[in-house]
N, C-alpha and C. Protein backbone atom coordinates (compact mmCIF):
# COMPACT_ATOMS: atom_id res chain seq x y z
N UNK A 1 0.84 -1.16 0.00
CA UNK A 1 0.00 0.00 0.00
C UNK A 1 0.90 1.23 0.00
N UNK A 2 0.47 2.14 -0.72
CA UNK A 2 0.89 3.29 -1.14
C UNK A 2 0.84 4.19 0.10
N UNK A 3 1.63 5.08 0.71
CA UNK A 3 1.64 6.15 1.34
C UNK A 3 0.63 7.26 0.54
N UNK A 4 -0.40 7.70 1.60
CA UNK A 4 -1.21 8.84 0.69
C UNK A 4 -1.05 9.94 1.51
N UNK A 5 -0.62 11.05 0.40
CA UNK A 5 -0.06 12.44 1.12
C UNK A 5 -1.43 13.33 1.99
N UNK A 6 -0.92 13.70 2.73
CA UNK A 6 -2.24 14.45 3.37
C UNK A 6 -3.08 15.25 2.52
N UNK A 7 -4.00 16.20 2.55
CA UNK A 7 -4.84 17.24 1.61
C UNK A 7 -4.17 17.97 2.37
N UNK A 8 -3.58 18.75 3.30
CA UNK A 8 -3.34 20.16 3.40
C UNK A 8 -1.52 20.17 2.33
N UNK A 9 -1.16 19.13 2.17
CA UNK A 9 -0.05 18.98 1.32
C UNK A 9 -0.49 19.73 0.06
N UNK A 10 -1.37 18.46 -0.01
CA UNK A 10 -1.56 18.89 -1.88
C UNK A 10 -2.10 20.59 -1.88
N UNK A 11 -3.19 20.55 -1.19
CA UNK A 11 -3.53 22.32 -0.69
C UNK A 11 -1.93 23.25 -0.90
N UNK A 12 -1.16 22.83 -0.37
CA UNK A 12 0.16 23.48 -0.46
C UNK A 12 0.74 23.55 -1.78
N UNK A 13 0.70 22.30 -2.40
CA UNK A 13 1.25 22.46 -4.05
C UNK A 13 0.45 23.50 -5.07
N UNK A 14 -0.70 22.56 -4.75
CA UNK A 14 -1.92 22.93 -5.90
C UNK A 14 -1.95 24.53 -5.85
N UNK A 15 -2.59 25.31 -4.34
CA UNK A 15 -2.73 26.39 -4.58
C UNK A 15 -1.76 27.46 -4.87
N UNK A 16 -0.60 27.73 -5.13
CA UNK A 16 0.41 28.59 -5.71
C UNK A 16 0.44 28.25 -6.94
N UNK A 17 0.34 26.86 -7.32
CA UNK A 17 0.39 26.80 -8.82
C UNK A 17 -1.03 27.15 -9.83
N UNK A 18 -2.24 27.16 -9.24
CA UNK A 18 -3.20 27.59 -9.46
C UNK A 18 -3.52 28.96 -9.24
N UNK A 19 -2.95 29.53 -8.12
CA UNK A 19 -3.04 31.35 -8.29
C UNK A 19 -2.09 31.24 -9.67
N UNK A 20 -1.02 31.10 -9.63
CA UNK A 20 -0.05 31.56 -11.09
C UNK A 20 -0.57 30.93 -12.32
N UNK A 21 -1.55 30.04 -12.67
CA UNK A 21 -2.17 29.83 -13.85
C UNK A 21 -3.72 30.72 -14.16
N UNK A 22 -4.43 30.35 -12.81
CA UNK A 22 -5.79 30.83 -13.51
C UNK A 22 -6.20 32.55 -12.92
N UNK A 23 -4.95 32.78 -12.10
CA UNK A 23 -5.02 34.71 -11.91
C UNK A 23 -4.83 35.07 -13.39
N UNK A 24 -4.14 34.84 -14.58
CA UNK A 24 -4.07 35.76 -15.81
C UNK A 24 -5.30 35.34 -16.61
N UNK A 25 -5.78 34.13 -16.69
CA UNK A 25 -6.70 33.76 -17.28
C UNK A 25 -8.19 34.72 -17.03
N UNK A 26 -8.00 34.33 -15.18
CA UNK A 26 -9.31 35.20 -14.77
C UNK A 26 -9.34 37.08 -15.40
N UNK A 27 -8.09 37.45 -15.12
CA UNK A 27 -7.70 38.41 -15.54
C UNK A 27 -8.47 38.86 -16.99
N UNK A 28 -7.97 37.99 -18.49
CA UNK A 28 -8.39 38.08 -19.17
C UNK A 28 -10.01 37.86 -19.86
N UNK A 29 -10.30 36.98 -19.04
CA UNK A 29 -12.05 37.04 -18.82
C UNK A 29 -12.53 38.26 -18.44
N UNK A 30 -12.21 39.05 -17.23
CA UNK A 30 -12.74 40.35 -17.07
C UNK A 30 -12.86 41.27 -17.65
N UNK A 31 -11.63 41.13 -18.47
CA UNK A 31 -10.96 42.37 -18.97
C UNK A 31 -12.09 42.32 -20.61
N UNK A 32 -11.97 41.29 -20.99
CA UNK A 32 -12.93 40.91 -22.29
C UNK A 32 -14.00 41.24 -21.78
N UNK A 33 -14.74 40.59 -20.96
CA UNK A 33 -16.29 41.22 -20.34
C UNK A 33 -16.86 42.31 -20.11
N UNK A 34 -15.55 43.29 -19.60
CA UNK A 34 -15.73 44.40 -19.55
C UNK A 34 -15.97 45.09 -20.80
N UNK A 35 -15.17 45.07 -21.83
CA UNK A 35 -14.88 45.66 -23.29
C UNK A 35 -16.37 45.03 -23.90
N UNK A 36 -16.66 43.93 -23.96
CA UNK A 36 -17.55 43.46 -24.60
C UNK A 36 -19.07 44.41 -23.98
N UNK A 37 -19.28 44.55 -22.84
CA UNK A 37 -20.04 45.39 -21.66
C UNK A 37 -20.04 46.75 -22.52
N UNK A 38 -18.73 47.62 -22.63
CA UNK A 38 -18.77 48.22 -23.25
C UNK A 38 -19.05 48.70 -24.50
N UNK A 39 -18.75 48.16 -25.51
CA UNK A 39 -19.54 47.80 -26.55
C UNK A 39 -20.76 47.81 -26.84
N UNK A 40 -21.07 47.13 -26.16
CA UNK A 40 -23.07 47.10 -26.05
C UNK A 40 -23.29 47.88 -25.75
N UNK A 41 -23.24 48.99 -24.36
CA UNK A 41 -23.61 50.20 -23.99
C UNK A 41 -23.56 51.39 -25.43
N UNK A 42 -22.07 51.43 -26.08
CA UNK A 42 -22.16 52.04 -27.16
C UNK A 42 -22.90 52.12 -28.23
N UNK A 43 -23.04 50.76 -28.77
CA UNK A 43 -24.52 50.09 -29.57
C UNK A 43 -25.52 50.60 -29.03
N UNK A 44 -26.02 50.30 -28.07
CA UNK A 44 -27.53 50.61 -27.60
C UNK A 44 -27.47 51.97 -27.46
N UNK A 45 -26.68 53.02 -27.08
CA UNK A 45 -26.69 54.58 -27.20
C UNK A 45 -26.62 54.80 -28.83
N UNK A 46 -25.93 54.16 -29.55
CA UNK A 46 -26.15 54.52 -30.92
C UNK A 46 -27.43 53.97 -31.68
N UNK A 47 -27.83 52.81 -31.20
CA UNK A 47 -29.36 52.30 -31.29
C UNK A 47 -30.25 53.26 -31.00
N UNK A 48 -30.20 53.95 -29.84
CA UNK A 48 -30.94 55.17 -29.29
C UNK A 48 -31.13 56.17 -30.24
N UNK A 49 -30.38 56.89 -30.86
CA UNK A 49 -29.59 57.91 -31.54
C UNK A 49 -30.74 57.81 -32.29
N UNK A 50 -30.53 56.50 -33.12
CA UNK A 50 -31.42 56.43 -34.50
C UNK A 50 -32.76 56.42 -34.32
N UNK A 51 -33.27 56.06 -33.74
CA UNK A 51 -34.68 56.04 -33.21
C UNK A 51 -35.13 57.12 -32.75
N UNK A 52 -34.10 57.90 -32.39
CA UNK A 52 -34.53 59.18 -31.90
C UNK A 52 -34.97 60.09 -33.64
N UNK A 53 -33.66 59.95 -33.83
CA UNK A 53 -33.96 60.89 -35.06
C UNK A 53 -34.82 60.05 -36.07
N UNK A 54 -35.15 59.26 -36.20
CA UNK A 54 -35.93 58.32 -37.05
C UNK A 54 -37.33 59.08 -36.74
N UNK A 55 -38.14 58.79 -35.43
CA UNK A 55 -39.06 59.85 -34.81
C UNK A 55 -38.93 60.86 -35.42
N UNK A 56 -37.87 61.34 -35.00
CA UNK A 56 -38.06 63.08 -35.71
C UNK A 56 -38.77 63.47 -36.91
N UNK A 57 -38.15 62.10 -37.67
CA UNK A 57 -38.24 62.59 -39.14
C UNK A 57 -39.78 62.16 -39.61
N UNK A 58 -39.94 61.39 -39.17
CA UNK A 58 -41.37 61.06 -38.99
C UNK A 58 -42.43 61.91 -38.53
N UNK A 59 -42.01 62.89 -37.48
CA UNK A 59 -43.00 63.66 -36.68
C UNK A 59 -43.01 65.11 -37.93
N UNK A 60 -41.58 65.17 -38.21
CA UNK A 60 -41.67 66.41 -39.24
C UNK A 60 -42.74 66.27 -40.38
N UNK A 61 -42.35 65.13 -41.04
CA UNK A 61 -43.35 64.45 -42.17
C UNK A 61 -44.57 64.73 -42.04
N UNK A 62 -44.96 64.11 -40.68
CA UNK A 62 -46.33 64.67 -40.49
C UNK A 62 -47.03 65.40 -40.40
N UNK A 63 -46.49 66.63 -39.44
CA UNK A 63 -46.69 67.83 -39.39
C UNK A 63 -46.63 68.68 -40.77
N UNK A 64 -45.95 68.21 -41.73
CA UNK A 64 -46.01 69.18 -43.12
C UNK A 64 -46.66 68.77 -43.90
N UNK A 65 -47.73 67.48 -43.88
CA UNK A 65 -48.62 66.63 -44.27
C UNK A 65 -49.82 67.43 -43.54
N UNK A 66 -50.14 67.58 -42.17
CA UNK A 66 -51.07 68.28 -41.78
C UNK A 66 -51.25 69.55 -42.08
N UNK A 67 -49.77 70.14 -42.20
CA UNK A 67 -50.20 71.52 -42.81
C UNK A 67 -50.55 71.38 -44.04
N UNK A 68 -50.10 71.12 -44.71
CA UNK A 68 -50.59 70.85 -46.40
C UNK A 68 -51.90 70.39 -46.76
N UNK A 69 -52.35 69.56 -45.94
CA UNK A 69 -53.63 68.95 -45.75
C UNK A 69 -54.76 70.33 -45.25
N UNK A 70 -54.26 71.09 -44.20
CA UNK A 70 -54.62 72.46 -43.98
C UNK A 70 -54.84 73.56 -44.59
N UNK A 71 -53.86 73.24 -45.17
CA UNK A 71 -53.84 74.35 -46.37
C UNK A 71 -54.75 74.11 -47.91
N UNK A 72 -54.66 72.95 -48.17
CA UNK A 72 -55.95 72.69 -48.74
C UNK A 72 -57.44 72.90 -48.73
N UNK A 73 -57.56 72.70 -47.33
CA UNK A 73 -58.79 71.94 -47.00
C UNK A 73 -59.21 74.01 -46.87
N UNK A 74 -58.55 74.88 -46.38
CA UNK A 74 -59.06 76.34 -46.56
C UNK A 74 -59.10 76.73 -47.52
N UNK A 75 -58.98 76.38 -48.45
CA UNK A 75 -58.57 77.08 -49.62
C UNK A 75 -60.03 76.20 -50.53
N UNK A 76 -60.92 75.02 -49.71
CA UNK A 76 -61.66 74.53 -50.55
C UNK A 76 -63.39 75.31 -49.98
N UNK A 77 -62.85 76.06 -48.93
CA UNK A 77 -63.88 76.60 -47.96
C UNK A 77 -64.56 78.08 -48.74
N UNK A 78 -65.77 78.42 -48.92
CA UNK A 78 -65.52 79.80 -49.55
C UNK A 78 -65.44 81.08 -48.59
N UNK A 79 -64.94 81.57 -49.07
CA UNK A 79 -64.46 83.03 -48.23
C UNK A 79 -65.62 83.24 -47.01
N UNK A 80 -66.75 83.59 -47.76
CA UNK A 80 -67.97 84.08 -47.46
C UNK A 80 -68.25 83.57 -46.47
N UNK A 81 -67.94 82.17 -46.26
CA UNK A 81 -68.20 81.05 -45.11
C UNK A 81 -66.80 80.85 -44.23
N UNK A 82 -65.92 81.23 -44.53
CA UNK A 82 -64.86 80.31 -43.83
C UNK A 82 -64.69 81.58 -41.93
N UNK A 83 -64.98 82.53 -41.97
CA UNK A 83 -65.07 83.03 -40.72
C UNK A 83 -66.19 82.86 -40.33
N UNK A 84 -67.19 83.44 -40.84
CA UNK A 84 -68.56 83.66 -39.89
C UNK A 84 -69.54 82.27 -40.31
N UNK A 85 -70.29 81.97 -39.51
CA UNK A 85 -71.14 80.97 -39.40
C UNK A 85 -72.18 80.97 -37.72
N UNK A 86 -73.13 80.94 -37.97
CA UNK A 86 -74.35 80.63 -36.29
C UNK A 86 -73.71 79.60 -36.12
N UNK A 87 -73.52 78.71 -36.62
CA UNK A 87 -73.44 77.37 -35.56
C UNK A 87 -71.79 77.25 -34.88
N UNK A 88 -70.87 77.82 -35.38
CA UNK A 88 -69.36 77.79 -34.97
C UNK A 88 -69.11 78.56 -33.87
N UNK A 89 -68.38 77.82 -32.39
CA UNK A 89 -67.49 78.23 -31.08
C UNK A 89 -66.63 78.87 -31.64
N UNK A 90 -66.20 79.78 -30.50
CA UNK A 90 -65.09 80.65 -30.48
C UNK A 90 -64.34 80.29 -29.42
């Protein structure tokens, strides 16, 4: 029968050689996670961006569609009628 080394032994080997392998590794996981983290934040603020102004351009559209539509629709009214009327609020 084999002599079996204690666990606080191997505890003694293992852990110095395991801080000096998987500290740079862990290292480089973070460091990627982070950047990658970053990234996305940038995306989604530039995602933002467009949608914002996408809206815009949309809301402008409309609004010069309503005026135009406005501007029609008085111009189909006759004079005679288009201020005074009994039945029209002020």
């Amino acid at each position: 029968m084999t002599p079996v080394p204690p666990s606080f032994l191997f505890g003694l080997i293992a852990a110095p050689l395991a801080k000096r392998v998987l500290k740079p590794v862990l290292r480089g996981v973070v460091r990627t996670s982070v950047g990658v983290a970053y990234e996305i934040r940038l995306a989604a603020a530039e995602a933002g961006q467009n949608v914002h102004g996408l809206a815009a351009e949309v809301a402008a559209e409309m609004a010069a569609a309503q005026t135009a539509a406005g501007n029609r629709s008085a111009a189909r009214v006759p004079k005679a009628r288009a201020g005074t009327g009994a039945g029209q609020q002020r």
